[in-house]
N, C-alpha and C. Protein backbone atom coordinates (compact mmCIF):
# COMPACT_ATOMS: atom_id res chain seq x y z
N UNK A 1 66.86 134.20 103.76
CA UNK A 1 68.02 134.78 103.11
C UNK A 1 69.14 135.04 104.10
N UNK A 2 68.82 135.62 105.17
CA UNK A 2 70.11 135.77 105.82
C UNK A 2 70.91 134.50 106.50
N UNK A 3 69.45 133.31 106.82
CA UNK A 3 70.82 132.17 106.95
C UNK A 3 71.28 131.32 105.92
N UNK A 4 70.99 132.01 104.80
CA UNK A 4 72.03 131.91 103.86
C UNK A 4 73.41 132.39 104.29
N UNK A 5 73.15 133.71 103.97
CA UNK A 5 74.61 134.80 104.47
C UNK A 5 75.23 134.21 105.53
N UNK A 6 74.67 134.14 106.70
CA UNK A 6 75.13 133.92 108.30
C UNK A 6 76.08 132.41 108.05
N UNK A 7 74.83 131.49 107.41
CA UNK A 7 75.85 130.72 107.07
C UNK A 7 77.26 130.33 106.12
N UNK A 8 77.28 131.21 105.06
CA UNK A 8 78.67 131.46 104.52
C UNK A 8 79.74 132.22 105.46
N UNK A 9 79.25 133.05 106.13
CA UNK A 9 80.26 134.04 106.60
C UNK A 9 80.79 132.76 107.82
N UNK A 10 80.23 131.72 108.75
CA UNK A 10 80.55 131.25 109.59
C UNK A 10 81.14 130.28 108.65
N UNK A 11 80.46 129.55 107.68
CA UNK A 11 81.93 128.35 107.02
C UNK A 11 82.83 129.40 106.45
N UNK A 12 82.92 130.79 105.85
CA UNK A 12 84.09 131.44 105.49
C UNK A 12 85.09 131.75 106.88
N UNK A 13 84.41 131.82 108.17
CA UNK A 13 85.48 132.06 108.91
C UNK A 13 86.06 130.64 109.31
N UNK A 14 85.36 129.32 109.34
CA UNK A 14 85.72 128.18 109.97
C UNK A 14 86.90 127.61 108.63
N UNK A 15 86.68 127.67 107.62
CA UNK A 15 87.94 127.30 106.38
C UNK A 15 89.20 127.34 107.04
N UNK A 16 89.74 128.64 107.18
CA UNK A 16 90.66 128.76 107.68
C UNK A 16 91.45 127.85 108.57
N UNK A 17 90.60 127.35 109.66
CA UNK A 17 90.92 126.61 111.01
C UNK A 17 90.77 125.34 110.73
N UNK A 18 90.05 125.05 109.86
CA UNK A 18 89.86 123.49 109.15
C UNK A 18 91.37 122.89 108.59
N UNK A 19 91.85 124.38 107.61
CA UNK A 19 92.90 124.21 106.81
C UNK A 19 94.21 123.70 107.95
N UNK A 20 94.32 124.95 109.21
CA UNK A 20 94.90 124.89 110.16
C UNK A 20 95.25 123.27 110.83
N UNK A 21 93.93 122.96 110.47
CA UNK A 21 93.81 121.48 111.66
C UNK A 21 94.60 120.67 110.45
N UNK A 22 94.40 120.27 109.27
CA UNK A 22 95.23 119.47 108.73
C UNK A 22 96.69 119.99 108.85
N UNK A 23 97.05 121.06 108.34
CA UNK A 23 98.30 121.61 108.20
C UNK A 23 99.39 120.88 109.45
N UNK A 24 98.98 121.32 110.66
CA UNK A 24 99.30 120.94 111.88
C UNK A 24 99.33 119.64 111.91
N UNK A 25 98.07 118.73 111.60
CA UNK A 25 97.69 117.12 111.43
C UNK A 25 99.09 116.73 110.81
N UNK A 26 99.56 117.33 109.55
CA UNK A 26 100.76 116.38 108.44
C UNK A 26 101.80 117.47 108.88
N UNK A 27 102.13 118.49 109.65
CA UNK A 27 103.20 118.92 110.27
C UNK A 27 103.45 118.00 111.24
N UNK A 28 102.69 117.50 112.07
CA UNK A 28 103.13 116.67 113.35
C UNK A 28 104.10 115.77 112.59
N UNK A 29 103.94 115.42 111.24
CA UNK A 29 104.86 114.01 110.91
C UNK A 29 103.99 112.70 110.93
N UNK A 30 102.54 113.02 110.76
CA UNK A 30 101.85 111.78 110.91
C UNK A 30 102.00 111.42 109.50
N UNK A 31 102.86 110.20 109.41
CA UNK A 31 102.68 109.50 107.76
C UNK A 31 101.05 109.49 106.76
N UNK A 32 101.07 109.69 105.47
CA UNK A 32 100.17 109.63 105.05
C UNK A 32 100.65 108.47 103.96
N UNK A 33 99.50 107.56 103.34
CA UNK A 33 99.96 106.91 102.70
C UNK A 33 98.95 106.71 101.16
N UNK A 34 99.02 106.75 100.09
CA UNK A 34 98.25 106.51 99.43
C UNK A 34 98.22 105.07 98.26
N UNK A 35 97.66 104.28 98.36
CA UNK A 35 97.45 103.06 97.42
C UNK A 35 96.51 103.08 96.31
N UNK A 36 97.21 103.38 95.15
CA UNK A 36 96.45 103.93 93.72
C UNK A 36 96.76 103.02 93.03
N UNK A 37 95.26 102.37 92.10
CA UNK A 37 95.16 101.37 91.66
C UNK A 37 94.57 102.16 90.29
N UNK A 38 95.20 101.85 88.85
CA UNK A 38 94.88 102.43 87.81
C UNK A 38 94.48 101.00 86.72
N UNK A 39 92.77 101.49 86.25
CA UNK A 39 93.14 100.56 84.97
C UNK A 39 92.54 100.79 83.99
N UNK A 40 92.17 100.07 82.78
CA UNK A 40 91.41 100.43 81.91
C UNK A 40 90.21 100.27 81.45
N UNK A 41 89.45 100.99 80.31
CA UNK A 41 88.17 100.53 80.53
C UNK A 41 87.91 99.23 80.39
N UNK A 42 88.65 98.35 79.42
CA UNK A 42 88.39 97.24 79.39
C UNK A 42 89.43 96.04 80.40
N UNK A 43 88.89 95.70 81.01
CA UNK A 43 89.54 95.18 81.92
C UNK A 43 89.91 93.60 82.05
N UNK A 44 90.55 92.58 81.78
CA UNK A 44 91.49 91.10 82.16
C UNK A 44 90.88 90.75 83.44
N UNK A 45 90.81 89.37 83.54
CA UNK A 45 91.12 88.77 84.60
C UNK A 45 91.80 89.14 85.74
N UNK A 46 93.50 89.07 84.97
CA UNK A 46 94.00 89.65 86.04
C UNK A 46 93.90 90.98 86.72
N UNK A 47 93.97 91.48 85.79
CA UNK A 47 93.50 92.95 86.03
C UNK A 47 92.73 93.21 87.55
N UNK A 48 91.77 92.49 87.47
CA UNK A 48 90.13 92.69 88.07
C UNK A 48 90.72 92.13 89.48
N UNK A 49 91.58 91.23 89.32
CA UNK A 49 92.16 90.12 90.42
C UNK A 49 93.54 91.13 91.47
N UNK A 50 93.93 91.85 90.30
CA UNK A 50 94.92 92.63 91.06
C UNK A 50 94.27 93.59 92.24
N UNK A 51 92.99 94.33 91.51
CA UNK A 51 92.29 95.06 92.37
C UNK A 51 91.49 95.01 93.69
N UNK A 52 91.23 93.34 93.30
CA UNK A 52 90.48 92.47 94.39
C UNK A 52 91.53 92.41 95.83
N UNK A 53 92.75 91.75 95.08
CA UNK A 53 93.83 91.85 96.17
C UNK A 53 94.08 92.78 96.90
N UNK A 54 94.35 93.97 96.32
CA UNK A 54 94.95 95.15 96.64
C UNK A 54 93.82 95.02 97.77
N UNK A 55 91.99 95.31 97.64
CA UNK A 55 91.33 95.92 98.17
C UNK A 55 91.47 95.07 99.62
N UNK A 56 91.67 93.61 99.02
CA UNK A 56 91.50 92.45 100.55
C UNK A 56 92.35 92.80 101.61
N UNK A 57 93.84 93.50 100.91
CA UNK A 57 94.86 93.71 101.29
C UNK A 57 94.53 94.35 102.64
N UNK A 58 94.23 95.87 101.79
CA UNK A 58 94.12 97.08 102.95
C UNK A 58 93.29 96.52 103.91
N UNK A 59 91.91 96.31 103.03
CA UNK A 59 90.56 96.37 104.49
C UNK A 59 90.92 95.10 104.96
N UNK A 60 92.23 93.83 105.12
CA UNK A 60 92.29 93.17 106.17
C UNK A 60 93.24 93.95 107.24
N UNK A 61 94.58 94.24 106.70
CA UNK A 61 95.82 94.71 107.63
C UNK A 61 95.63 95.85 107.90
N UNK A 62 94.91 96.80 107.33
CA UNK A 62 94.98 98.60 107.29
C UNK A 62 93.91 99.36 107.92
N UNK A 63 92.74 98.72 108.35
CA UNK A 63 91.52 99.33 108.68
C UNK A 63 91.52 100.87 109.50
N UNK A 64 92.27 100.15 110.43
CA UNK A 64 92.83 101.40 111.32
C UNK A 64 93.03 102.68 110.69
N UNK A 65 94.00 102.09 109.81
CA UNK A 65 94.72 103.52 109.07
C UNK A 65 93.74 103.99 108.31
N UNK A 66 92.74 103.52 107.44
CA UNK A 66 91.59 103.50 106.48
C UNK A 66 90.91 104.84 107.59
N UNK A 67 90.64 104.00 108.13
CA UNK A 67 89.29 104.53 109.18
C UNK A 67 89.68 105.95 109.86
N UNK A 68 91.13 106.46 110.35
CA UNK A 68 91.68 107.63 110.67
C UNK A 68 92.38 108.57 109.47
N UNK A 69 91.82 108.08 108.31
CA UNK A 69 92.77 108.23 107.04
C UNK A 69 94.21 108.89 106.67
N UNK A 70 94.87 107.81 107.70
CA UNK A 70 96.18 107.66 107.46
C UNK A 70 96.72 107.05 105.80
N UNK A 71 95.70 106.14 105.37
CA UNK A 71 96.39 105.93 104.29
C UNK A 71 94.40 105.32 103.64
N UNK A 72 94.88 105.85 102.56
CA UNK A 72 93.68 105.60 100.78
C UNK A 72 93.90 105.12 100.19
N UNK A 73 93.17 104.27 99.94
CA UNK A 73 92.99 102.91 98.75
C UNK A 73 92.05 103.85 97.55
N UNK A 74 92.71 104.15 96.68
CA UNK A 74 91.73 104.58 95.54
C UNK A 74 91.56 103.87 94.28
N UNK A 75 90.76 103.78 93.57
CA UNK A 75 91.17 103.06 92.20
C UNK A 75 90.27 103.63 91.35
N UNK A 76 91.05 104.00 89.83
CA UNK A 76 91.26 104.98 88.88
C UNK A 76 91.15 104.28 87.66
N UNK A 77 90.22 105.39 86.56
CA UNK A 77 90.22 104.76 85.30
C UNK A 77 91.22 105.75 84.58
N UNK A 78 92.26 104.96 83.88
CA UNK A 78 93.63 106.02 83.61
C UNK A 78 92.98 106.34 82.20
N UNK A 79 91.92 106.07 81.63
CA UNK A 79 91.36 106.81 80.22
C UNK A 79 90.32 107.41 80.75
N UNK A 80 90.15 107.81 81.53
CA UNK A 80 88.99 109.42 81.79
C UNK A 80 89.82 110.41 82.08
N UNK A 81 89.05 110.71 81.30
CA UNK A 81 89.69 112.74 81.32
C UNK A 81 90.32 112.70 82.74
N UNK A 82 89.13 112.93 83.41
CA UNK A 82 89.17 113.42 84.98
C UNK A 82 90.95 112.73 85.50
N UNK A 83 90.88 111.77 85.09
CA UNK A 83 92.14 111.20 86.13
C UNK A 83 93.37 111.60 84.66
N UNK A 84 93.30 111.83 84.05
CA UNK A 84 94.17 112.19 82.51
C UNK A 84 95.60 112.50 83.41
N UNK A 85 96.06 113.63 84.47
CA UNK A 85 96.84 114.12 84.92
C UNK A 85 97.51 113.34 85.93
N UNK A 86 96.54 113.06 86.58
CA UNK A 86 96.66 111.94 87.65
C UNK A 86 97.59 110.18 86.72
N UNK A 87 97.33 110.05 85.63
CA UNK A 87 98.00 108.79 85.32
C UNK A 87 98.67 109.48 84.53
N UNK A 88 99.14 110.28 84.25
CA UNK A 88 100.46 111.02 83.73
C UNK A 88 101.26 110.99 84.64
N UNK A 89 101.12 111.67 86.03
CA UNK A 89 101.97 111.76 87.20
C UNK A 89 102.75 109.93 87.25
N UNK A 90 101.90 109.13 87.19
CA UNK A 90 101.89 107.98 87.87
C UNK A 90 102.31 106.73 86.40
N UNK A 91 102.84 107.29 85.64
CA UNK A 91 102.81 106.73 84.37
C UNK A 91 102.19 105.45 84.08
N UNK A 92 100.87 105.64 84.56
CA UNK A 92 99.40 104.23 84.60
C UNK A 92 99.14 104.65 83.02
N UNK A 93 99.12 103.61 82.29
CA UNK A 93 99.09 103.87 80.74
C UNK A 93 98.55 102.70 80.46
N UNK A 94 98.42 101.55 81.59
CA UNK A 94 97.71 100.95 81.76
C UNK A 94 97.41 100.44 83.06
N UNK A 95 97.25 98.95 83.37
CA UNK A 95 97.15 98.79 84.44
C UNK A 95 97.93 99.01 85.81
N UNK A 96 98.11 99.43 86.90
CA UNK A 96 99.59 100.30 87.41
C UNK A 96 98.73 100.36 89.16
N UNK A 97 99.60 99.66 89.73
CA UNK A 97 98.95 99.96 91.25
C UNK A 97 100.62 100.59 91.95
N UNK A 98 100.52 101.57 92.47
CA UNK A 98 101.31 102.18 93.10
C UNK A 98 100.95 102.61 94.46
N UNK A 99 102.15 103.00 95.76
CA UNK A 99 101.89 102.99 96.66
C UNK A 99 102.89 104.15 97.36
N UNK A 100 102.15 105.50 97.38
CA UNK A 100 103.33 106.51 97.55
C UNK A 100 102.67 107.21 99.31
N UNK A 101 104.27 107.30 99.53
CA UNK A 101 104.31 108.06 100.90
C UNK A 101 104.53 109.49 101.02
N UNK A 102 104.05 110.10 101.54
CA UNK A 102 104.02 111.45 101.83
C UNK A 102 104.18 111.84 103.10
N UNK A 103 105.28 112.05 103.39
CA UNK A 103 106.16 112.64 104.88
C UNK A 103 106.25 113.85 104.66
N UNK A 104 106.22 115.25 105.48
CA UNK A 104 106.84 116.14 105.53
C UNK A 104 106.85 116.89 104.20
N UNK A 105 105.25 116.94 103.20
CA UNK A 105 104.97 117.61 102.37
C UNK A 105 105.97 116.95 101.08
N UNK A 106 107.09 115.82 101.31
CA UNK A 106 107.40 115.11 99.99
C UNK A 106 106.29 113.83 99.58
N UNK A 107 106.71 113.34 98.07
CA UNK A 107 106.02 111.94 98.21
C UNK A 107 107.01 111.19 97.69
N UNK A 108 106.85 110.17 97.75
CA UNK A 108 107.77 109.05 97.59
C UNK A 108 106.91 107.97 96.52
N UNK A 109 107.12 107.61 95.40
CA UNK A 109 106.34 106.51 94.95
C UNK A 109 106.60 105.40 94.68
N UNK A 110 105.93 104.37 94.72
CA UNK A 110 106.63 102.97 94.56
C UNK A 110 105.62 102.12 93.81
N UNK A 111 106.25 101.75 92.49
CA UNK A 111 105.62 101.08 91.65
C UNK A 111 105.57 100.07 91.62
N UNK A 112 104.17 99.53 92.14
CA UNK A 112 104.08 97.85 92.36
C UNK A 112 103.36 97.07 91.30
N UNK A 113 103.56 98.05 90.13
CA UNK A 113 102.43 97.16 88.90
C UNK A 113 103.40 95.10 89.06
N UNK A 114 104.45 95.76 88.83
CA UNK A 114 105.34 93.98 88.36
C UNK A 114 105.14 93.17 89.07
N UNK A 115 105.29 93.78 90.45
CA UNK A 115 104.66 93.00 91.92
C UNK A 115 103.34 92.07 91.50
N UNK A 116 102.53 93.11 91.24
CA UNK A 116 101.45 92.47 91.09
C UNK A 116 101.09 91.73 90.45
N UNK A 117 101.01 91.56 89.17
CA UNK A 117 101.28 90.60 87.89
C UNK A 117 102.04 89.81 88.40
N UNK A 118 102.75 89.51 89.01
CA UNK A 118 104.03 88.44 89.37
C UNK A 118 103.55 87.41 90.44
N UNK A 119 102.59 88.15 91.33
CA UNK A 119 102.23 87.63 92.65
C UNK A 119 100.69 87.29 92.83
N UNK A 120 100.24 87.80 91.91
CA UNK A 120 98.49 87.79 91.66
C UNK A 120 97.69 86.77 92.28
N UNK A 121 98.74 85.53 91.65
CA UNK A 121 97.77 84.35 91.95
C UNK A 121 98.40 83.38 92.92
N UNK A 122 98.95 83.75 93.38
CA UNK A 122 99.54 84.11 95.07
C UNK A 122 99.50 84.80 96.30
N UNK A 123 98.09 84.79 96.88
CA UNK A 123 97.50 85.67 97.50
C UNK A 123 98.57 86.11 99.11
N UNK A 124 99.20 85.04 99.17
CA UNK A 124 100.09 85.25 100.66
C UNK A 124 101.48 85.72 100.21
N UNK A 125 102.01 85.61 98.88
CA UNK A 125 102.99 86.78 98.36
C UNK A 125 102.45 88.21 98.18
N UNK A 126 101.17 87.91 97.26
CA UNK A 126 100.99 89.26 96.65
C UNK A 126 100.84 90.35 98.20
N UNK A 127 100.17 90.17 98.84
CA UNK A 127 99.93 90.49 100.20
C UNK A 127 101.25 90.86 100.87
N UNK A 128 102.17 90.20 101.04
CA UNK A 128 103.29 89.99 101.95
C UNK A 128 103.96 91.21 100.77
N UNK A 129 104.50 91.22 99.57
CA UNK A 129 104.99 92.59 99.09
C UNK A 129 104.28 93.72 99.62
N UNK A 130 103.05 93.58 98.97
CA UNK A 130 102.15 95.03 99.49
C UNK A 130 102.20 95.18 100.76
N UNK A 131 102.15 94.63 101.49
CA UNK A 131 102.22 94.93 103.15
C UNK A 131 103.37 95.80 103.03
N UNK A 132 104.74 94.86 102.95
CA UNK A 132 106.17 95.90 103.29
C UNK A 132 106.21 97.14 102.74
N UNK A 133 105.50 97.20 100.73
CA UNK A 133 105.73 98.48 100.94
C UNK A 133 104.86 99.79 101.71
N UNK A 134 103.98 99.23 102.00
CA UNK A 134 102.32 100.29 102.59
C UNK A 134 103.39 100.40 104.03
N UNK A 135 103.67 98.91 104.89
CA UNK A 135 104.43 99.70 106.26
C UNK A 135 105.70 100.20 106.10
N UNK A 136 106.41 100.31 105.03
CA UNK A 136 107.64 101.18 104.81
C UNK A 136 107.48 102.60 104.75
N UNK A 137 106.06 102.93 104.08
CA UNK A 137 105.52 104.56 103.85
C UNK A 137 105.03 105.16 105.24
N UNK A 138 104.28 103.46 106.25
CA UNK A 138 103.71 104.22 107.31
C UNK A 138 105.07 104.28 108.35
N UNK A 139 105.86 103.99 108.47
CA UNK A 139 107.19 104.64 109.09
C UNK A 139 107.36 105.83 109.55
C-alpha cells in the first residue's frame, strides 16, 4: 500500500516538471507540425490510396521529425464519436487530409483534401505538394 501512495505523490510532484519540459520544448519556437488524415467508414480506392501516400510521404522525407515528434501523421475516422469534434474543427465530413502548423501556441491549417484527389495517382506530385506544405509548417 504505501508504494502505492509513495508512488502517486512522486508522479504528483514530477507532472508539474514534465508539463514544464514541454512548455519550454514549444516556447523555444520548435515548430510542431501535424498531418491529419480523415475518412470514412466506408472507404474508395482512392480514399485508401490517399492514405497510403500521405503515410509513404512522411515515413520517407520526415522520419526525423516522426521520431523527435516534431511533426504526427494521424489518421481519423470522422464518423466516431470520439473524433466527432476533432472533424468539426477540421471540416472532414468526409475524406479530408490536412496539414496544420503550430508556432508559438497558434495553428495554422492547410487543407490538402483537393491536393490529394488531384495528385493521387501521381505519386511524385502528390508527394512534391505535401512536402512544401509539411516544410512550410516546419519553418
Amino acid at each position: 500500500m504505501k508504494k502505492i501512495i509513495v508512488s502517486s505523490v512522486v508522479l504528483f510532484l514530477l507532472l508539474p516538471l514534465l508539463s514544464f519540459t514541454q512548455t519550454a520544448k514549444s516556447a523555444a519556437g520548435q515548430p510542431k507540425v501535424l498531418v491529419y488524415y480523415f475518412h470514412m467508414i466506408n472507404r474508395c480506392k482512392t480514399c485508401n490510396a490517399i492514405e497510403a501516400a500521405t503515410r509513404k510521404t512522411v515515413e520517407t522525407y520526415y522520419k526525423k521529425q516522426v521520431d523527435d515528434g516534431t511533426l504526427v501523421l494521424k489518421v481519423f475516422n470522422a464518423e466516431e464519436k470520439a473524433n466527432e469534434k476533432l472533424a468539426e474543427k477540421y471540416q472532414a465530413y468526409g475524406a479530408t487530409l490536412a496539414v496544420t502548423g503550430i508556432k508559438n501556441g497558434k495553428e495554422s491549417i492547410e487543407d490538402m483534401t483537393n491536393m490529394a484527389f488531384s495528385r493521387v495517382n501521381d505519386e511524385k506530385k502528390f508527394q512534391s505538394e505535401l512536402r512544401k506544405a509539411i516544410d512550410k509548417q516546419l519553418k
